[in-house]
PDB file of N, CA and C in Angstrom:
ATOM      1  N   UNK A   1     -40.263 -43.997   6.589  1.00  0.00           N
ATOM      2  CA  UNK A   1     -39.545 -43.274   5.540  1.00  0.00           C
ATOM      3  C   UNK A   1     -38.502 -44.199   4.925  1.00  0.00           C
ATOM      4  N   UNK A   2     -38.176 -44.417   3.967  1.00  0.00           N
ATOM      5  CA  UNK A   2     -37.843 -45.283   2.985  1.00  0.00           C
ATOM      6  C   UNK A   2     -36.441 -44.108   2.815  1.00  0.00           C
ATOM      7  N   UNK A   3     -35.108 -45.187   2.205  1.00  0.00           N
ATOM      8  CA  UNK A   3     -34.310 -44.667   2.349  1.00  0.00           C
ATOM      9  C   UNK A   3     -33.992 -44.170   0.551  1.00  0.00           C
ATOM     10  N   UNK A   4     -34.330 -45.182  -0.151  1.00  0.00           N
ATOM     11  CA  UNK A   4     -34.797 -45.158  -1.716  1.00  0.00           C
ATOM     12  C   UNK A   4     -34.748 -43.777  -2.137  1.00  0.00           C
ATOM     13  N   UNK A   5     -36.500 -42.646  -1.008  1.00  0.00           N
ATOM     14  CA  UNK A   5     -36.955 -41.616  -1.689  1.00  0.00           C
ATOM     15  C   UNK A   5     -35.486 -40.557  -1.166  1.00  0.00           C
ATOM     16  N   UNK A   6     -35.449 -40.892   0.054  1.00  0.00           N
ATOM     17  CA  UNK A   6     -33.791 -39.487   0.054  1.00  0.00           C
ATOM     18  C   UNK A   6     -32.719 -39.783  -1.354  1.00  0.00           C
ATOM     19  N   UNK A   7     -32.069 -41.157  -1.481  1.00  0.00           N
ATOM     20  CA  UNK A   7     -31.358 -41.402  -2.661  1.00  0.00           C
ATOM     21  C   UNK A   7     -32.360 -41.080  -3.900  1.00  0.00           C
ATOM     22  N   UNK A   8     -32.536 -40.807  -4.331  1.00  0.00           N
ATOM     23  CA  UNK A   8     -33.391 -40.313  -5.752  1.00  0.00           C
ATOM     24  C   UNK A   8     -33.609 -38.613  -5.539  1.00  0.00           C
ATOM     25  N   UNK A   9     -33.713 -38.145  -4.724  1.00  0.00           N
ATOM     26  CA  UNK A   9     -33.832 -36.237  -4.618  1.00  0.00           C
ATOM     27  C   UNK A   9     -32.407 -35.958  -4.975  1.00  0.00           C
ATOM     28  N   UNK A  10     -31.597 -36.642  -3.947  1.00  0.00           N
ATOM     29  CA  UNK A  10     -29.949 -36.189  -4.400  1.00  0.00           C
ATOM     30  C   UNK A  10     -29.810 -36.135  -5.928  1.00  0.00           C
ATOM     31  N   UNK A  11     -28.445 -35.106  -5.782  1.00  0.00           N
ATOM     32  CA  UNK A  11     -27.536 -34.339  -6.971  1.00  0.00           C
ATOM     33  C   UNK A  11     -26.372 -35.230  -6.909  1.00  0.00           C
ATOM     34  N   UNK A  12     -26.152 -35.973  -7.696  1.00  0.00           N
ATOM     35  CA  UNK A  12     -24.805 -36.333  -8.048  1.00  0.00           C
ATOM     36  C   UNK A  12     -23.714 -35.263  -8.519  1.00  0.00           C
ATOM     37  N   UNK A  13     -22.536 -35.539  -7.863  1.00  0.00           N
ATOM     38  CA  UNK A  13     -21.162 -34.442  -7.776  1.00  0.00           C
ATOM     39  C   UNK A  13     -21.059 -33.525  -9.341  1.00  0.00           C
ATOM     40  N   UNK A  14     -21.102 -34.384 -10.102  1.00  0.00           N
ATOM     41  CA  UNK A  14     -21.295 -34.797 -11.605  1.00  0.00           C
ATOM     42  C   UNK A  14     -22.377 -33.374 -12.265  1.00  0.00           C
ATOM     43  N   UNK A  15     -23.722 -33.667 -11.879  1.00  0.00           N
ATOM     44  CA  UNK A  15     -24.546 -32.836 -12.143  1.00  0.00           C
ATOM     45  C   UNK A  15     -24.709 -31.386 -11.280  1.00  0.00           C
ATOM     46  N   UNK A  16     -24.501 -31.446 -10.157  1.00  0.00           N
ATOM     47  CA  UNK A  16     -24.124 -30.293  -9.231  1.00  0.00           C
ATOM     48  C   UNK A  16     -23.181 -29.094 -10.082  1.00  0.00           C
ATOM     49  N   UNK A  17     -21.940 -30.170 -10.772  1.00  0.00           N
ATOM     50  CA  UNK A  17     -20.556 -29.162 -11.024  1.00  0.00           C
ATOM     51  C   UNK A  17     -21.291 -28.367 -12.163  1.00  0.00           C
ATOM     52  N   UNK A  18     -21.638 -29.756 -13.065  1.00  0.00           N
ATOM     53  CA  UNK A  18     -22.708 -28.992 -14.407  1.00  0.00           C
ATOM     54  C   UNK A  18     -23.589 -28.031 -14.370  1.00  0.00           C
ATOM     55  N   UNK A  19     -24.335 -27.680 -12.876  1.00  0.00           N
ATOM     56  CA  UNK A  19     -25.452 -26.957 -12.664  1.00  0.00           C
ATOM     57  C   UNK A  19     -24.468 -25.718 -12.512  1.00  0.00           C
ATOM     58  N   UNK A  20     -23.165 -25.946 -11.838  1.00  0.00           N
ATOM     59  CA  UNK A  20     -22.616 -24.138 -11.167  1.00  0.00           C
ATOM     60  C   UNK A  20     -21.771 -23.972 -11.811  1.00  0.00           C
ATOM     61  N   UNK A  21     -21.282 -24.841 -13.084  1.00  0.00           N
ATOM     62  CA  UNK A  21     -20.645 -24.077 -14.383  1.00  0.00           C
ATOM     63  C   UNK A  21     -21.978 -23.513 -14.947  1.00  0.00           C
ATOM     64  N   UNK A  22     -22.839 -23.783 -15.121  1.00  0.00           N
ATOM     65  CA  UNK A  22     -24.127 -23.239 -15.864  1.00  0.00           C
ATOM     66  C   UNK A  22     -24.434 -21.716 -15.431  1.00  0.00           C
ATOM     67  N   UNK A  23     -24.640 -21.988 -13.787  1.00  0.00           N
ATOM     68  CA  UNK A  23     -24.880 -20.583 -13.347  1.00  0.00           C
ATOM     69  C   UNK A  23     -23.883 -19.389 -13.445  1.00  0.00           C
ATOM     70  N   UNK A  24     -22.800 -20.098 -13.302  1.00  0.00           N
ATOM     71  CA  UNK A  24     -21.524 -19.069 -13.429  1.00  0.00           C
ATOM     72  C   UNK A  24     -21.406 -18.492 -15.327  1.00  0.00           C
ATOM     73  N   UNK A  25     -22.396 -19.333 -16.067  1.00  0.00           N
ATOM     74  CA  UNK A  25     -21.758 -18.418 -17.158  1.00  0.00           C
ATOM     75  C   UNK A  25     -22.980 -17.191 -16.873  1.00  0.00           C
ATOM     76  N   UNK A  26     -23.887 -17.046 -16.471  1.00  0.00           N
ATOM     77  CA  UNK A  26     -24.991 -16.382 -16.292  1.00  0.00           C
ATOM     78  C   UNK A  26     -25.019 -15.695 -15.654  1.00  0.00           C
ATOM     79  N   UNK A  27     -23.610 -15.047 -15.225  1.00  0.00           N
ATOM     80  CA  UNK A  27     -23.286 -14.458 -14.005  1.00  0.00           C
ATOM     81  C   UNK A  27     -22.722 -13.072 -15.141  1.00  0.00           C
ATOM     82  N   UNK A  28     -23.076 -11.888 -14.952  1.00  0.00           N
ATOM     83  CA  UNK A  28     -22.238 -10.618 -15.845  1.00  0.00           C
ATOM     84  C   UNK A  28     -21.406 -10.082 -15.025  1.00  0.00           C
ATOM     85  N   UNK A  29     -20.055 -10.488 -15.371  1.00  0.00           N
ATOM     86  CA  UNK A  29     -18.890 -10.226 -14.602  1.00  0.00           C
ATOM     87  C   UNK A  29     -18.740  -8.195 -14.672  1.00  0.00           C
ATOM     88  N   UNK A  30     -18.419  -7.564 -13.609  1.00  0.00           N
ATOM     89  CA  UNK A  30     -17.990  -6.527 -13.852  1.00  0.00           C
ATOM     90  C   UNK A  30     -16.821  -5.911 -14.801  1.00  0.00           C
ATOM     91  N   UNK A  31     -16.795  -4.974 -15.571  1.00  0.00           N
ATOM     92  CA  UNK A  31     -15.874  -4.542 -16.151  1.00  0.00           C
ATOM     93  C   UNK A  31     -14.357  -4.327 -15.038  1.00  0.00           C
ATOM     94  N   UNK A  32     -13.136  -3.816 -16.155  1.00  0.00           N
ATOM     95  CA  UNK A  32     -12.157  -3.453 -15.405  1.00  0.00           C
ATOM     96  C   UNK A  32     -12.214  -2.342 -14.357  1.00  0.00           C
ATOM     97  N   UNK A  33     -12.912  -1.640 -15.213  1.00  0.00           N
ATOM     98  CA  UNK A  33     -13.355  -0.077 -14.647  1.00  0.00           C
ATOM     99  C   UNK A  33     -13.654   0.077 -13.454  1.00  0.00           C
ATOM    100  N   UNK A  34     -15.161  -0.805 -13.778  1.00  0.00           N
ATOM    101  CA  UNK A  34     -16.281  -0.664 -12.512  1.00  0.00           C
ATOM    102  C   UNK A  34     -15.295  -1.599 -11.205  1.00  0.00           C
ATOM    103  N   UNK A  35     -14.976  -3.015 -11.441  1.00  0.00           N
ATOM    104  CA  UNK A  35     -14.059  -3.204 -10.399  1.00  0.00           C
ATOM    105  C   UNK A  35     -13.198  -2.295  -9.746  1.00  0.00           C
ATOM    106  N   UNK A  36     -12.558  -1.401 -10.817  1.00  0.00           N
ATOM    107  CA  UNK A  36     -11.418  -0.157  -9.977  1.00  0.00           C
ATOM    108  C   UNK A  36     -12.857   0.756  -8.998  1.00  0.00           C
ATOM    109  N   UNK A  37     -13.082   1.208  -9.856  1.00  0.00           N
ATOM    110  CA  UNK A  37     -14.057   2.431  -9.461  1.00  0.00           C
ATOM    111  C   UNK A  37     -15.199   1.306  -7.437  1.00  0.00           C
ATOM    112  N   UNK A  38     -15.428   0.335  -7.866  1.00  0.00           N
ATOM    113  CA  UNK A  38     -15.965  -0.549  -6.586  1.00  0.00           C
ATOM    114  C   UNK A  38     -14.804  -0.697  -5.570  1.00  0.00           C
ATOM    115  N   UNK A  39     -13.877  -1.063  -6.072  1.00  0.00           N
ATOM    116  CA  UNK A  39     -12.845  -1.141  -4.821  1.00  0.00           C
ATOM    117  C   UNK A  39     -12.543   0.186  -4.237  1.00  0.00           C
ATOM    118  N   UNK A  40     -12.777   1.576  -4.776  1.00  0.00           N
ATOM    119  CA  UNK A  40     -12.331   2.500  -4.420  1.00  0.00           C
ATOM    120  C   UNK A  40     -13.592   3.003  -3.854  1.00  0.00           C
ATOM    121  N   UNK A  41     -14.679   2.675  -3.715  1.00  0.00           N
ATOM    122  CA  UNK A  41     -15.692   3.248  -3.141  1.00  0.00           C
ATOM    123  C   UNK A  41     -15.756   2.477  -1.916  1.00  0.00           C
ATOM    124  N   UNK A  42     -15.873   1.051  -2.098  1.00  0.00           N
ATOM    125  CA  UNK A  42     -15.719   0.339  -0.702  1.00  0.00           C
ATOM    126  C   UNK A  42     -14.595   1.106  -0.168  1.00  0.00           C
ATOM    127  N   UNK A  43     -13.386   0.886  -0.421  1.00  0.00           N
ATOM    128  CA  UNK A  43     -11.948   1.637   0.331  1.00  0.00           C
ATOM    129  C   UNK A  43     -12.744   2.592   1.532  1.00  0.00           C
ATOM    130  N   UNK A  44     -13.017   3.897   0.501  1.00  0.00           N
ATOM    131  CA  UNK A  44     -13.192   5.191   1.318  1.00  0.00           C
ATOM    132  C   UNK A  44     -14.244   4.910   2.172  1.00  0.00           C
ATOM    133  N   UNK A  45     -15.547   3.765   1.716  1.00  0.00           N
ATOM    134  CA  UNK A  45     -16.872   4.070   3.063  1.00  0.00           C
ATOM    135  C   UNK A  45     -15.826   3.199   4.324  1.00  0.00           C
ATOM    136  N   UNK A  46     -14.857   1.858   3.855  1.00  0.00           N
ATOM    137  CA  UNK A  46     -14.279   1.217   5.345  1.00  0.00           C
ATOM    138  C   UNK A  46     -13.338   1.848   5.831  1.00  0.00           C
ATOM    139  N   UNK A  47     -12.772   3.584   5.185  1.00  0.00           N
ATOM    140  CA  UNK A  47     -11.927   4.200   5.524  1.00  0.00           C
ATOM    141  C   UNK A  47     -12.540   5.197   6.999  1.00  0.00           C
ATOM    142  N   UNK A  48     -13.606   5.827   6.757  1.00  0.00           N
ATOM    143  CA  UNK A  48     -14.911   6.478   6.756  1.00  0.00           C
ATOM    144  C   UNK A  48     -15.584   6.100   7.772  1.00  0.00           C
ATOM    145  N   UNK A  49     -15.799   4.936   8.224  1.00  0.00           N
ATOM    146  CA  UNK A  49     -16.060   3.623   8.978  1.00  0.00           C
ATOM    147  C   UNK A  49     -15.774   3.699  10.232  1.00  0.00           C
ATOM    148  N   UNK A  50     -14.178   3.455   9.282  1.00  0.00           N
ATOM    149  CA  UNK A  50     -13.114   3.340  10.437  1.00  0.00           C
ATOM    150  C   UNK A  50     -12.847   4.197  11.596  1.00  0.00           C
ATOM    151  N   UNK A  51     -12.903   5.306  11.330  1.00  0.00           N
ATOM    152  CA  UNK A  51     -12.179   6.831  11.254  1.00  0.00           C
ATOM    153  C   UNK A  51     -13.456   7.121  12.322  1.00  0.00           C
ATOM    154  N   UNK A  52     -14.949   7.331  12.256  1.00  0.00           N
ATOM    155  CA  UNK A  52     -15.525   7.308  12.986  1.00  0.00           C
ATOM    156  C   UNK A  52     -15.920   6.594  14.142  1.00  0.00           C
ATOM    157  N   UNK A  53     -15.678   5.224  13.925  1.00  0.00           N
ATOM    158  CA  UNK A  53     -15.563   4.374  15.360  1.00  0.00           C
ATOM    159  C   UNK A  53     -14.322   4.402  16.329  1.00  0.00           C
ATOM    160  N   UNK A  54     -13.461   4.766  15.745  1.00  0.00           N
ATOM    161  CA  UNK A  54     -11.917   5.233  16.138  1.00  0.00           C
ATOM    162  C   UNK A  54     -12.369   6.398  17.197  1.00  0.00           C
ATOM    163  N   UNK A  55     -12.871   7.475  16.588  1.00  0.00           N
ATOM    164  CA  UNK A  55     -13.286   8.350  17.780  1.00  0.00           C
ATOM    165  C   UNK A  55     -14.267   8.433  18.215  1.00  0.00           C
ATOM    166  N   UNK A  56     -15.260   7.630  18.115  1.00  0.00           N
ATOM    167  CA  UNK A  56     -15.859   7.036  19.357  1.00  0.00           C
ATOM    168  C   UNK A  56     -15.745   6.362  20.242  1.00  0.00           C
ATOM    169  N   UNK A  57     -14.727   5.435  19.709  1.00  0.00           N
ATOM    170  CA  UNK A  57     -13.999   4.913  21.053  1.00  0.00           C
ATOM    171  C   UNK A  57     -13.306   5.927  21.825  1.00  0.00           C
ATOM    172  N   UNK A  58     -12.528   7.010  20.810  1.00  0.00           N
ATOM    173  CA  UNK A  58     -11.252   7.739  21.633  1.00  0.00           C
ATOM    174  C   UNK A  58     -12.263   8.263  22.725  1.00  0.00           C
ATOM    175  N   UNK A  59     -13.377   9.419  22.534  1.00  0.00           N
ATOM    176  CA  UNK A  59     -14.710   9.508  23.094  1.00  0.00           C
ATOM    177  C   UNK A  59     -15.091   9.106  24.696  1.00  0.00           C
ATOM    178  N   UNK A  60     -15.264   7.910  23.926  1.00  0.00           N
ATOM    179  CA  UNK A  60     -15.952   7.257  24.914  1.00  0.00           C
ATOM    180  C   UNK A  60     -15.059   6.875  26.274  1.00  0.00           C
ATOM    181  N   UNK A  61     -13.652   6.424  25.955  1.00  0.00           N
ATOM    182  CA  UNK A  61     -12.536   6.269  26.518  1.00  0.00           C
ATOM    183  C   UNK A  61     -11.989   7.384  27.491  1.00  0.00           C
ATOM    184  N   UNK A  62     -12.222   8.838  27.228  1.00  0.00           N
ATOM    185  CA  UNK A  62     -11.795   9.919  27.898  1.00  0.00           C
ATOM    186  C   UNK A  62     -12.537   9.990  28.612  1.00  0.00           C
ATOM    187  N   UNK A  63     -14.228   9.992  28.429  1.00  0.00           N
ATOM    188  CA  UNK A  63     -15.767  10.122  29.186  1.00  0.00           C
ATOM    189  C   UNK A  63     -15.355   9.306  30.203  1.00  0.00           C
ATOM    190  N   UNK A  64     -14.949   8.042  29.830  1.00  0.00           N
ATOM    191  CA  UNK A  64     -14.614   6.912  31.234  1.00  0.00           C
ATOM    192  C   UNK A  64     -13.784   7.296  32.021  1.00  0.00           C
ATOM    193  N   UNK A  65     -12.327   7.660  31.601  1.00  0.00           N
ATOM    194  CA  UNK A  65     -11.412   8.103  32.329  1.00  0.00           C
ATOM    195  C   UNK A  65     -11.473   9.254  33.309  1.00  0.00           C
ATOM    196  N   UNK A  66     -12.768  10.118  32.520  1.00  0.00           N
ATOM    197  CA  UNK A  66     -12.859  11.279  33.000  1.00  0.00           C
ATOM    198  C   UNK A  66     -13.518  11.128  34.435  1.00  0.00           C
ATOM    199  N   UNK A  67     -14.756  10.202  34.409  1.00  0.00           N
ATOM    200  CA  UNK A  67     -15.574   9.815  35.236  1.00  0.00           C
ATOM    201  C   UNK A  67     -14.913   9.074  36.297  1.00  0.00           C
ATOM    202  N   UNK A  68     -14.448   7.887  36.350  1.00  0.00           N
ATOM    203  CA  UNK A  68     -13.351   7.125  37.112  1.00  0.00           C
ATOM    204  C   UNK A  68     -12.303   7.446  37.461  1.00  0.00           C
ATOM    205  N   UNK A  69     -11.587   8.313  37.020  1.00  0.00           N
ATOM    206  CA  UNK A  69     -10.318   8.920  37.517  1.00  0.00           C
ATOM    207  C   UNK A  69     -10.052   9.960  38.205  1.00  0.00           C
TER     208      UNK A  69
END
């Protein structure tokens, strides 16, 4: 294997940056809105989430205590 064919596949820094300014304009940024309205939906499902593993631990924690103690 020749070291030549690896140097010739490579991306120079140069053309890389050019390629992911390219992709980034091609990217459709969300509105103001939809950002509010997304952060507030994530919020409530990691609120939601939360709130249920919370008492499954509490749960699970009494079951133990209950058993062992």
């Amino acid at each position: 294997m020749s070291t030549s064919s690896t140097r010739e596949s490579r991306t120079s820094p140069a053309t890389f940056y050019r390629q992911v300014v390219a992709e980034l304009r091609k990217v459709v940024w969300p509105t103001r809105t939809q950002l509010i309205t997304y952060f507030w939906v994530v919020l409530v499902f990691v609120v939601v989430v939360m709130t249920f593993v919370a008492l499954l631990d509490l749960g699970f924690g009494k079951a133990v205590f209950a058993i062992f103690a």
